[in-house]
PDB file of N, CA and C in Angstrom:
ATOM      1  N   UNK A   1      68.839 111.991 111.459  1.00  0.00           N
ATOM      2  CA  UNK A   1      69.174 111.427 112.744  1.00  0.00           C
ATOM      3  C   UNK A   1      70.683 111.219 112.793  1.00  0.00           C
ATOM      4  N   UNK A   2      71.188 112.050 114.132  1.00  0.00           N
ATOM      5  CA  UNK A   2      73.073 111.885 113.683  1.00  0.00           C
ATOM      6  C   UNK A   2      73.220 111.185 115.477  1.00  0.00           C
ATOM      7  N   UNK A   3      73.531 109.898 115.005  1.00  0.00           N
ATOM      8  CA  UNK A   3      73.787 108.911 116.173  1.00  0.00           C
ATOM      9  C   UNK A   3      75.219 109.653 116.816  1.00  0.00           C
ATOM     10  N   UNK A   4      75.554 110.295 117.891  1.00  0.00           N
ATOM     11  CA  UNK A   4      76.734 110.104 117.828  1.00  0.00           C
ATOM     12  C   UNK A   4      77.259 108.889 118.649  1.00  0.00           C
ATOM     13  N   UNK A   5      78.562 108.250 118.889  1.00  0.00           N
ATOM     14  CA  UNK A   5      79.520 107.422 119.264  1.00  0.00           C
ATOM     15  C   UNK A   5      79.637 107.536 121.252  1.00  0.00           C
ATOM     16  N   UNK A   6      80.055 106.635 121.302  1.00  0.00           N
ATOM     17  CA  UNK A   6      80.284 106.407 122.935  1.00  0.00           C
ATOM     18  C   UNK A   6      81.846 105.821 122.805  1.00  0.00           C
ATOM     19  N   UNK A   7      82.096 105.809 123.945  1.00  0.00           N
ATOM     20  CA  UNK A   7      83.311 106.090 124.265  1.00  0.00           C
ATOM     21  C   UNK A   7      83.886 104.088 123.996  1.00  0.00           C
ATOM     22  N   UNK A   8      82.335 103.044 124.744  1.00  0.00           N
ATOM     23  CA  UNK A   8      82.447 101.988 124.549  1.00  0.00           C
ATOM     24  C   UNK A   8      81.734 101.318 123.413  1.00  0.00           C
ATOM     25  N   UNK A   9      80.969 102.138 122.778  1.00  0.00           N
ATOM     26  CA  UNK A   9      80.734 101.875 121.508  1.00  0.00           C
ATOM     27  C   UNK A   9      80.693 102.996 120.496  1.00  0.00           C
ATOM     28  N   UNK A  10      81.614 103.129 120.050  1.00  0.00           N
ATOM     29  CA  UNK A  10      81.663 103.984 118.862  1.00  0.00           C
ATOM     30  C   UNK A  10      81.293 103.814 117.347  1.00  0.00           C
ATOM     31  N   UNK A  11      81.311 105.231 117.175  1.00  0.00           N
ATOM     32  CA  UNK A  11      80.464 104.930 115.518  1.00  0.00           C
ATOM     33  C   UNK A  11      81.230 104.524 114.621  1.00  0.00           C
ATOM     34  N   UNK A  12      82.265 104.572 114.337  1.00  0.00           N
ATOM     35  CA  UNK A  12      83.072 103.445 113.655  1.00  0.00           C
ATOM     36  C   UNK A  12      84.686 103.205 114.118  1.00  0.00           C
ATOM     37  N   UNK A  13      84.900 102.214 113.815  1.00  0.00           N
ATOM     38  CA  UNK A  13      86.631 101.580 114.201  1.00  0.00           C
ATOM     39  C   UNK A  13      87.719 102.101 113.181  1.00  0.00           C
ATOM     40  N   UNK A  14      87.490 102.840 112.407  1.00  0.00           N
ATOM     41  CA  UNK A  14      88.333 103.186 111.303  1.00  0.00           C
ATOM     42  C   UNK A  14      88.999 104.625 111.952  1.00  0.00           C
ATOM     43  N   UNK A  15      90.217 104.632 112.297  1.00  0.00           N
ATOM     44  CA  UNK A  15      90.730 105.403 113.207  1.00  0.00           C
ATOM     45  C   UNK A  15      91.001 106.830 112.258  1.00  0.00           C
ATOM     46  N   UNK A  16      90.615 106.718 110.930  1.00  0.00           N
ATOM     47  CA  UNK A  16      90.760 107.775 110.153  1.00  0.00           C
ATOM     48  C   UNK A  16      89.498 108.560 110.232  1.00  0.00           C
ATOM     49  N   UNK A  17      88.373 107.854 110.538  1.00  0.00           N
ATOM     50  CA  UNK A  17      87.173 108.720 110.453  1.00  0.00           C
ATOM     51  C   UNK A  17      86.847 109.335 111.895  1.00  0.00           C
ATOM     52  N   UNK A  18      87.392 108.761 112.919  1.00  0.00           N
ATOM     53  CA  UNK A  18      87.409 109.238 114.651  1.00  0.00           C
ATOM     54  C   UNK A  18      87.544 110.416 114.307  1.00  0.00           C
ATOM     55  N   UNK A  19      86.910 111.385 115.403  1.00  0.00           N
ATOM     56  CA  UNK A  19      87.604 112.492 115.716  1.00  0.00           C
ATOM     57  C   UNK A  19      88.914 112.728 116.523  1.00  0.00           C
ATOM     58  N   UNK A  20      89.665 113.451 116.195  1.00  0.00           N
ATOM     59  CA  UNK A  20      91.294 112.910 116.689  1.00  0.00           C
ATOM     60  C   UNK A  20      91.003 113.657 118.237  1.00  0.00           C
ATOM     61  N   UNK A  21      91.587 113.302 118.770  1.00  0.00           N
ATOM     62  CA  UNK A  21      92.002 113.430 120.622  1.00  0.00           C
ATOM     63  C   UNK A  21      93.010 114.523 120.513  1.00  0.00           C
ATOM     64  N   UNK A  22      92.280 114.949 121.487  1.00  0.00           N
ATOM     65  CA  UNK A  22      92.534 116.369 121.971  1.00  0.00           C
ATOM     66  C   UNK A  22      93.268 116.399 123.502  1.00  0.00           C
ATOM     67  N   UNK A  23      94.077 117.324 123.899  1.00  0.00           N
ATOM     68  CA  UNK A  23      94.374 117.392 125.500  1.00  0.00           C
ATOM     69  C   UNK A  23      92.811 118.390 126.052  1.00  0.00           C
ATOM     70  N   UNK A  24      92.737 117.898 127.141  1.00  0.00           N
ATOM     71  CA  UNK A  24      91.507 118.664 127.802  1.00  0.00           C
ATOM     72  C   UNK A  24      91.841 119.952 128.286  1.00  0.00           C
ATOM     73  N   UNK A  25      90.955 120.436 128.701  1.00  0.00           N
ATOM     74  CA  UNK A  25      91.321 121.793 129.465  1.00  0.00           C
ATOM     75  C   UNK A  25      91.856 121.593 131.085  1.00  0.00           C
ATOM     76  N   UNK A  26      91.628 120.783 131.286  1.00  0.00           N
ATOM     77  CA  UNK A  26      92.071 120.268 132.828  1.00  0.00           C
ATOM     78  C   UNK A  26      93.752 119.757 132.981  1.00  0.00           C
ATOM     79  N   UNK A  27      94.187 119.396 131.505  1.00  0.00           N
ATOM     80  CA  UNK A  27      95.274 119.220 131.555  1.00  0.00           C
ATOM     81  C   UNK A  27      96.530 120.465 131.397  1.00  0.00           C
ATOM     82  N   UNK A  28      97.827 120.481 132.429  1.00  0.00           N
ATOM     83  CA  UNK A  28      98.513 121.713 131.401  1.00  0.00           C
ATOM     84  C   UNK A  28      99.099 121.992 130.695  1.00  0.00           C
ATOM     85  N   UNK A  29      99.101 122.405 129.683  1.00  0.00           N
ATOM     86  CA  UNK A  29      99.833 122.890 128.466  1.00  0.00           C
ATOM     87  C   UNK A  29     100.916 122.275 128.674  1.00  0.00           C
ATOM     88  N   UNK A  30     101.520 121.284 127.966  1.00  0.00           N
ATOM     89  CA  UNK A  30     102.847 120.591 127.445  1.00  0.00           C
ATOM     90  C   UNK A  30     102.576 119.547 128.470  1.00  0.00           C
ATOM     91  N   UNK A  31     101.474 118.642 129.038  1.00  0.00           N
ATOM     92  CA  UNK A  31     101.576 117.777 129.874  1.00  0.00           C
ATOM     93  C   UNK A  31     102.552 116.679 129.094  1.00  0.00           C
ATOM     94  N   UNK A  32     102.757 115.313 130.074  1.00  0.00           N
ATOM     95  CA  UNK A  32     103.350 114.378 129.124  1.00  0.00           C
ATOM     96  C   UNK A  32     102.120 113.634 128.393  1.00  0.00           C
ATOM     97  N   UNK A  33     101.073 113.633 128.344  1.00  0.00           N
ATOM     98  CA  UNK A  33     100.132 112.880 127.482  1.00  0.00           C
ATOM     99  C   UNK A  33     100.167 113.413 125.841  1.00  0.00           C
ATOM    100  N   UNK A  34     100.845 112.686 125.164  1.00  0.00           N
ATOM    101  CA  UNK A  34     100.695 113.349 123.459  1.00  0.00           C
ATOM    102  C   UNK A  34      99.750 113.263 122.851  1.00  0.00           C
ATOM    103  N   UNK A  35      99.418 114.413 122.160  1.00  0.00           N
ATOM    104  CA  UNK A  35      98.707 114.128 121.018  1.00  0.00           C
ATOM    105  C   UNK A  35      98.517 113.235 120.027  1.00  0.00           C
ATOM    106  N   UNK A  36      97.401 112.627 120.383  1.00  0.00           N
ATOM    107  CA  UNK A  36      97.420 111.396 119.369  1.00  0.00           C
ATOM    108  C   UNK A  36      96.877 111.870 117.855  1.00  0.00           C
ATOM    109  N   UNK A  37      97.236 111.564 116.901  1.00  0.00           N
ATOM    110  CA  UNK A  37      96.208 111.872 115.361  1.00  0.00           C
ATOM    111  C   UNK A  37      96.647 110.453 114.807  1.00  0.00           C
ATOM    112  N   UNK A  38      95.030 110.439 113.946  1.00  0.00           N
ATOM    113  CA  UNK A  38      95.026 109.028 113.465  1.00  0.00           C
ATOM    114  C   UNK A  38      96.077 108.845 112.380  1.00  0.00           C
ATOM    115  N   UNK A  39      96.219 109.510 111.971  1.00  0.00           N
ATOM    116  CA  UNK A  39      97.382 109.171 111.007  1.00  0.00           C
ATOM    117  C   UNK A  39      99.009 108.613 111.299  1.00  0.00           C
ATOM    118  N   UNK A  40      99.254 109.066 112.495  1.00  0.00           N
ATOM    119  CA  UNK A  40     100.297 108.914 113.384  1.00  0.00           C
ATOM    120  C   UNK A  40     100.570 106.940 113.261  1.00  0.00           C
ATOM    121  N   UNK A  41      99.296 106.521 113.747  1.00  0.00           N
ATOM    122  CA  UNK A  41      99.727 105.104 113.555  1.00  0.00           C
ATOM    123  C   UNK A  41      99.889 104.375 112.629  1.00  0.00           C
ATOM    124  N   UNK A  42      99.443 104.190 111.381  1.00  0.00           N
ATOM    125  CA  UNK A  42      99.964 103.424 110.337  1.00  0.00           C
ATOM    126  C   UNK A  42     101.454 104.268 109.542  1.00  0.00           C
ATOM    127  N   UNK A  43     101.736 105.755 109.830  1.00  0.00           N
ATOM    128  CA  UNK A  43     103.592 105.977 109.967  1.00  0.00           C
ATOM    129  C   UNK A  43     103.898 105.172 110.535  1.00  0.00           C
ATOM    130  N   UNK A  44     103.793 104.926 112.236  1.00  0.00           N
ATOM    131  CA  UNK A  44     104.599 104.459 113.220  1.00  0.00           C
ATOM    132  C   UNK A  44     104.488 102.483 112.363  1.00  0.00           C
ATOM    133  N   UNK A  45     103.457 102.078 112.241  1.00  0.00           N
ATOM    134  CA  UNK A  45     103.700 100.755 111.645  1.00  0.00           C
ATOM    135  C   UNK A  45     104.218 100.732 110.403  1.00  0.00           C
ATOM    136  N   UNK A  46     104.674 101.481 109.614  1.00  0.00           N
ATOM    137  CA  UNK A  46     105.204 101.922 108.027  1.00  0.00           C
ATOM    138  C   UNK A  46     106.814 101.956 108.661  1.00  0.00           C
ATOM    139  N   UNK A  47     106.960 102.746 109.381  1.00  0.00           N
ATOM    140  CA  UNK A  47     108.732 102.726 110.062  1.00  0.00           C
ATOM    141  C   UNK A  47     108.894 101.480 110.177  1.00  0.00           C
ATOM    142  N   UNK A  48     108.145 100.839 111.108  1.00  0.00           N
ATOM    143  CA  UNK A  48     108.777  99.265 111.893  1.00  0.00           C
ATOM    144  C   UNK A  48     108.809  98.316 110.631  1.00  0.00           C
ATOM    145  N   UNK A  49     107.694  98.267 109.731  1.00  0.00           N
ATOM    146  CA  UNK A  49     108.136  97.910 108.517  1.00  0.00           C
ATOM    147  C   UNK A  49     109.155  98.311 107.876  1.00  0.00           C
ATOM    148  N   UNK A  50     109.887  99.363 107.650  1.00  0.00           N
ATOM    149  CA  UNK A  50     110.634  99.705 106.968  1.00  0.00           C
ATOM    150  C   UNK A  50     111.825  99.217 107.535  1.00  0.00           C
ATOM    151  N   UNK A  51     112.199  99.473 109.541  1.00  0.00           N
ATOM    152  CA  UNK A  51     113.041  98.452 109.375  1.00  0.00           C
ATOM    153  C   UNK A  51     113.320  97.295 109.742  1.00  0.00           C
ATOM    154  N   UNK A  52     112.301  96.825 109.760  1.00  0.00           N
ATOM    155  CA  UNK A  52     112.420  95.405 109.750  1.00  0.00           C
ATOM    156  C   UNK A  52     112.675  95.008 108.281  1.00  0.00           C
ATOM    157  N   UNK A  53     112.250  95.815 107.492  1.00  0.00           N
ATOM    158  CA  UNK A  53     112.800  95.229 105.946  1.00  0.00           C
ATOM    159  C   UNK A  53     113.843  95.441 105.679  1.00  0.00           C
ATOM    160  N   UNK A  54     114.574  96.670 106.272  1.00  0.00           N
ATOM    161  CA  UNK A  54     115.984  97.211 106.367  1.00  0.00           C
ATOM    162  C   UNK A  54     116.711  95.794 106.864  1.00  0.00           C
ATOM    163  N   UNK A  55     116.329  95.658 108.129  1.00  0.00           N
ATOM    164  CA  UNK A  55     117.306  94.202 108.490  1.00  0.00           C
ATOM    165  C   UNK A  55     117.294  92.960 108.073  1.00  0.00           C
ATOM    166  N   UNK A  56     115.989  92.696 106.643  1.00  0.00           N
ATOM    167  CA  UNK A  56     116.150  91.107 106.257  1.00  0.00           C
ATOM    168  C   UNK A  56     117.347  91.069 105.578  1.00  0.00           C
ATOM    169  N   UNK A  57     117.921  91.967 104.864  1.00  0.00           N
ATOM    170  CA  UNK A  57     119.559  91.637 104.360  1.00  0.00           C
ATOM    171  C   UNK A  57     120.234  91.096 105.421  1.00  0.00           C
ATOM    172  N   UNK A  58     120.797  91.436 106.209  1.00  0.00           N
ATOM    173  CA  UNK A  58     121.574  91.347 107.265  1.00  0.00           C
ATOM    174  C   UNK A  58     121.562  90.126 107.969  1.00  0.00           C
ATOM    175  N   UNK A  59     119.573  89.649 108.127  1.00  0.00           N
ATOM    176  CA  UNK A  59     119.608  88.075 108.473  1.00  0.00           C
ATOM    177  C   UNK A  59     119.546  87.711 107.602  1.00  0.00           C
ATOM    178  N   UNK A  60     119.505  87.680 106.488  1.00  0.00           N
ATOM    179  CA  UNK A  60     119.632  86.466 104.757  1.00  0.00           C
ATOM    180  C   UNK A  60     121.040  86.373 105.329  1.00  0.00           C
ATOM    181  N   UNK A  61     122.045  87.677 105.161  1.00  0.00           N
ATOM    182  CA  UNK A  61     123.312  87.463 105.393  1.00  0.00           C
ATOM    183  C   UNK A  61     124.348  86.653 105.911  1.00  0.00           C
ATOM    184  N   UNK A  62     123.549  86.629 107.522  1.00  0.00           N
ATOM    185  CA  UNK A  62     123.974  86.029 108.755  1.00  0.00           C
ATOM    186  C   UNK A  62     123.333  84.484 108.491  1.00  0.00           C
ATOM    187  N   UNK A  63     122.487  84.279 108.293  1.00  0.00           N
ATOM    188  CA  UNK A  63     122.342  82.832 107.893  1.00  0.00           C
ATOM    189  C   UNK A  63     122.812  82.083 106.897  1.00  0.00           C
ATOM    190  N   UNK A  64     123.323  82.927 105.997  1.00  0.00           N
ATOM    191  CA  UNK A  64     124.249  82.127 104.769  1.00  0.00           C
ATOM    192  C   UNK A  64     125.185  82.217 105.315  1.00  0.00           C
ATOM    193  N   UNK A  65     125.981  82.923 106.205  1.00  0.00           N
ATOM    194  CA  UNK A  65     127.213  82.854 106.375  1.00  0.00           C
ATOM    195  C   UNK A  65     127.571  81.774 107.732  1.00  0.00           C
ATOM    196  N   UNK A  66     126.315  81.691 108.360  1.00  0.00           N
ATOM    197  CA  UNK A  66     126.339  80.611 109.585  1.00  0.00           C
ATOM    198  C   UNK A  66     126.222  79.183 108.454  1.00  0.00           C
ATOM    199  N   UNK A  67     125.638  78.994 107.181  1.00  0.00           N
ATOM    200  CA  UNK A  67     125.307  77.590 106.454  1.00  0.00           C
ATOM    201  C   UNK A  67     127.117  77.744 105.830  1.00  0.00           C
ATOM    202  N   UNK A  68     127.689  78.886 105.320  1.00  0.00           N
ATOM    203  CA  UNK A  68     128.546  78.739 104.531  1.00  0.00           C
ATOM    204  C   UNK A  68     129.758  78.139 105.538  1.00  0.00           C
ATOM    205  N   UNK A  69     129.716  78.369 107.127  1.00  0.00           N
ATOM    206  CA  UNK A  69     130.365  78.140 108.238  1.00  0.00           C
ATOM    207  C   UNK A  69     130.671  76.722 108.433  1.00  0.00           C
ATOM    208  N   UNK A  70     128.794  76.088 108.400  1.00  0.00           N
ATOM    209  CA  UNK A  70     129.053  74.480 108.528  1.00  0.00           C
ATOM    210  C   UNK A  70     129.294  74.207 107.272  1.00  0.00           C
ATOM    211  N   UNK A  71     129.158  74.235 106.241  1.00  0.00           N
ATOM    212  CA  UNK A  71     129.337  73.735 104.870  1.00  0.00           C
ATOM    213  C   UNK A  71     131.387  73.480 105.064  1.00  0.00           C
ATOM    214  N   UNK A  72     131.612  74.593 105.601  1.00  0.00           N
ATOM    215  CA  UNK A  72     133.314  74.477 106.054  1.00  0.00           C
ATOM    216  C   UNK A  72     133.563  73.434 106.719  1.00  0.00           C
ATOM    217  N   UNK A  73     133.395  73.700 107.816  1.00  0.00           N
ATOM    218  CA  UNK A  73     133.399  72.741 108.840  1.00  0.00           C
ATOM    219  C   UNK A  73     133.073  71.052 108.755  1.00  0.00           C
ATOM    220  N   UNK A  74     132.182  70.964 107.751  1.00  0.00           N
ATOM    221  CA  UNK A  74     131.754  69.810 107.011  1.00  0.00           C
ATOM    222  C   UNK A  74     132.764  69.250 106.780  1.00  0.00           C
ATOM    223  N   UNK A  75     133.574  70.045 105.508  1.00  0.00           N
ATOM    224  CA  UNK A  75     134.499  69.494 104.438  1.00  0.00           C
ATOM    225  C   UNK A  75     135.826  69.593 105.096  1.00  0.00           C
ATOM    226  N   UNK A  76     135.784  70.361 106.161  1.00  0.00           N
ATOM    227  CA  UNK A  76     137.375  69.949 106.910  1.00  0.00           C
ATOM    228  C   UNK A  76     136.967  68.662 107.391  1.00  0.00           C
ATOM    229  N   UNK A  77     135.695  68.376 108.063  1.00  0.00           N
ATOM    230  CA  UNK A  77     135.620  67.110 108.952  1.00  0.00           C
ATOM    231  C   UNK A  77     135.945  65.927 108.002  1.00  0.00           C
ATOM    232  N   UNK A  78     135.649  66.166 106.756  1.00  0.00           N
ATOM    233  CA  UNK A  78     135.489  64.997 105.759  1.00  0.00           C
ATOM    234  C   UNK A  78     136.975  64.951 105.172  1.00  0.00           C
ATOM    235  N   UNK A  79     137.682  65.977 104.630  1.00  0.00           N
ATOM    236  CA  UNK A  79     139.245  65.703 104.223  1.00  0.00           C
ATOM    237  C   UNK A  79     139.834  64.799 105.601  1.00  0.00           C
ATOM    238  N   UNK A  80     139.648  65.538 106.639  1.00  0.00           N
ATOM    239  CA  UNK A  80     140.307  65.353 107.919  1.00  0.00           C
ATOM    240  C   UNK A  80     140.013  63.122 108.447  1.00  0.00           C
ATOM    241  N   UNK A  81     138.931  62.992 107.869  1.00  0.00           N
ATOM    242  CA  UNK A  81     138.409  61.216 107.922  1.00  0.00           C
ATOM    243  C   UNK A  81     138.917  60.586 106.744  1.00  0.00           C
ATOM    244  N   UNK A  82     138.921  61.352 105.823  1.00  0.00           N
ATOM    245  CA  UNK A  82     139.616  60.411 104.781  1.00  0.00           C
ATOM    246  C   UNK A  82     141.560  60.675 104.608  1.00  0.00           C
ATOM    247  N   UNK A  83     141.977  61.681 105.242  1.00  0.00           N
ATOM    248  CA  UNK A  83     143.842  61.968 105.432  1.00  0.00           C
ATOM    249  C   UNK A  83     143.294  60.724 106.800  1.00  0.00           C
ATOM    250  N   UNK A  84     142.782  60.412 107.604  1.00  0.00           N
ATOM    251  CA  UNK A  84     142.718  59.005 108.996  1.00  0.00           C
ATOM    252  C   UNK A  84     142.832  57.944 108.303  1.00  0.00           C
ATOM    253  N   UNK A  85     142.022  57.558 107.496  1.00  0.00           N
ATOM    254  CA  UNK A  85     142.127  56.593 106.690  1.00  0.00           C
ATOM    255  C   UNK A  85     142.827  56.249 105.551  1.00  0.00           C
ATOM    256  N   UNK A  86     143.353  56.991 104.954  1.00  0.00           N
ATOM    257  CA  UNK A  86     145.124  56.779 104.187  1.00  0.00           C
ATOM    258  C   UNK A  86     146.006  56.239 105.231  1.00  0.00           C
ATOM    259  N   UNK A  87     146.001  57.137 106.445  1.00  0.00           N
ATOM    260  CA  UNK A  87     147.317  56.562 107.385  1.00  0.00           C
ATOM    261  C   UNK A  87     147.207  55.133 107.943  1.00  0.00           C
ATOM    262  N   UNK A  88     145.667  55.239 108.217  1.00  0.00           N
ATOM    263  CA  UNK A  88     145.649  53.821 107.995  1.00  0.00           C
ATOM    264  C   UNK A  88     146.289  52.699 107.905  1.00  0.00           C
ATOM    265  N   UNK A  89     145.082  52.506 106.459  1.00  0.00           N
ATOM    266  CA  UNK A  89     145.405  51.692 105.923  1.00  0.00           C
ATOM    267  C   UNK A  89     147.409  51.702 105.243  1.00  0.00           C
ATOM    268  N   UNK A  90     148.368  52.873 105.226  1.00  0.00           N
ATOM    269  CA  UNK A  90     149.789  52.761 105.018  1.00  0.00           C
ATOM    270  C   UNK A  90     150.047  51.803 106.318  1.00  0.00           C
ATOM    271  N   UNK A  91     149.596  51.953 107.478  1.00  0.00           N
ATOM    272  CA  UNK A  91     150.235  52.134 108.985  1.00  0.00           C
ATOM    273  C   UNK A  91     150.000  50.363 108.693  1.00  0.00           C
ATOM    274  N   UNK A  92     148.856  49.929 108.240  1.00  0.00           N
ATOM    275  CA  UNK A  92     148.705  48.354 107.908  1.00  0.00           C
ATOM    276  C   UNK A  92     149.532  47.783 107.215  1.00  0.00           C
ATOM    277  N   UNK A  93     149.545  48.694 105.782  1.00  0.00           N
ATOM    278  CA  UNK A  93     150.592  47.919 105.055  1.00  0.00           C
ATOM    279  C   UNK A  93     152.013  47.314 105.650  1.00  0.00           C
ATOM    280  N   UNK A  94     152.792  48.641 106.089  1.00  0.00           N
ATOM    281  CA  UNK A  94     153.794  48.781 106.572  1.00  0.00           C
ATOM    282  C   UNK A  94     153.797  47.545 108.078  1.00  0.00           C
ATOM    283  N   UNK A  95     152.769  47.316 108.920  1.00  0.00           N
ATOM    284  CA  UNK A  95     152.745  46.752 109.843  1.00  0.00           C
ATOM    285  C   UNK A  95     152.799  44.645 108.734  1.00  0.00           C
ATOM    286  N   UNK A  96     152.222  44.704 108.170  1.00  0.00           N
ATOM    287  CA  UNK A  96     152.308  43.347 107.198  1.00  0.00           C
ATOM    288  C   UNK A  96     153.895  43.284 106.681  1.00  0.00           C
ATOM    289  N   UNK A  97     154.476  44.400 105.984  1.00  0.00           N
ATOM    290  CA  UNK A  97     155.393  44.164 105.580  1.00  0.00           C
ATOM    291  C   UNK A  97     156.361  43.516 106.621  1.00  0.00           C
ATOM    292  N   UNK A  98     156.329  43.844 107.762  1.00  0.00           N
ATOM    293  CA  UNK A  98     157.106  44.341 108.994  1.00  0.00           C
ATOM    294  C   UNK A  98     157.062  42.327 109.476  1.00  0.00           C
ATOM    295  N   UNK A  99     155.658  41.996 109.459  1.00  0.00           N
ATOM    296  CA  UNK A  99     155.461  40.433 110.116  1.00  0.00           C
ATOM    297  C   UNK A  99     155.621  39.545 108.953  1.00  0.00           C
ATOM    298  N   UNK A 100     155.858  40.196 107.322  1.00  0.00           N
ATOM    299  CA  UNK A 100     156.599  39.081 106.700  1.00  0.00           C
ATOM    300  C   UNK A 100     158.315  38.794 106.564  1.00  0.00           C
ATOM    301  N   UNK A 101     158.979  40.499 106.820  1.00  0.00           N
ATOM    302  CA  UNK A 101     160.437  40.579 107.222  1.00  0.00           C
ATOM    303  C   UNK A 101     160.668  39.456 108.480  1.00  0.00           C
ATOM    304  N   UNK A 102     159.845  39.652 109.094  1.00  0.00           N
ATOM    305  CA  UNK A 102     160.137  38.882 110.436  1.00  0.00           C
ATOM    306  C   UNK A 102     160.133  37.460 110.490  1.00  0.00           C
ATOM    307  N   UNK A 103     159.104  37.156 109.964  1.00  0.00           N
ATOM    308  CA  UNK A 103     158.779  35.505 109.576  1.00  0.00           C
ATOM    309  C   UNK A 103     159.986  34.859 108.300  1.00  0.00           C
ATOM    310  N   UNK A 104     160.328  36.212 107.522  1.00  0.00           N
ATOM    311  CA  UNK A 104     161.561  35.409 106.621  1.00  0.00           C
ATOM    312  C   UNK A 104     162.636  35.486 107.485  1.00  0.00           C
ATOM    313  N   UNK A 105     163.253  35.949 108.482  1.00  0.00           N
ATOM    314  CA  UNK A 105     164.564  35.952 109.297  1.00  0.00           C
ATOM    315  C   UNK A 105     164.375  34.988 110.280  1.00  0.00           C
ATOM    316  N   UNK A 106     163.085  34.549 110.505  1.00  0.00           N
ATOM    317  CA  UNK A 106     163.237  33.493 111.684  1.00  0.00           C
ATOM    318  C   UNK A 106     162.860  32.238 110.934  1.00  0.00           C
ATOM    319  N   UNK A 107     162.616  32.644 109.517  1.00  0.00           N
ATOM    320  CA  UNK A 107     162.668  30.774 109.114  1.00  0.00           C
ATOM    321  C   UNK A 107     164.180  30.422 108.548  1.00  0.00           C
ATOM    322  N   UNK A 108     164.715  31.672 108.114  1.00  0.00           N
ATOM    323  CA  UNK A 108     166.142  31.281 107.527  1.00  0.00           C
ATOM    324  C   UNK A 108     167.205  31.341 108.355  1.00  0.00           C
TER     325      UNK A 108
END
């Protein structure tokens, strides 16, 4: 007994065992409808894998170099708060020195 397949239920989903698709006779020679063969699709998903694996360098890349960016940006912000706070605290000193000069000339 050889069941064959329907179009909405077919005899199996394994696109390797289908019979591959054909252009009809109704169609003409070099229409735009391609030839499909089952093999065709796991290439076509083997490429997109390939480059999408081609481009994880490129984003590893781009994301270390966007972390290595703020990691910069960090350590300027941080030299840049602590050179504020030297001037500071000088700008204090110097302002003390300044109101004890003053307080010795107006007591003597």
């Amino acid at each position: 007994m050889s069941a064959t397949g329907t179009i909405d239920r077919p005899l199996t989903h394994d696109p390797q065992k289908q019979a591959p698709m054909t252009s009809s006779t109704s169609e003409p020679a070099g229409s735009a409808t391609p030839v499909f063969s089952p093999s065709a699709a796991p290439t076509a998903r083997r490429q997109n894998r390939t480059r999408e694996m081609q481009l994880i360098p490129e984003a590893l890349a781009r994301a270390h170099m966007h972390e290595r960016q703020r990691e910069v940006d960090a350590e300027r912000q941080a030299v840049r708060l602590v050179a504020a706070r030297r001037m500071q605290r000088r700008a204090e000193r110097v302002s003390l020195r300044a109101r004890r000069a003053l307080a010795m000339a107006v007591m003597h």
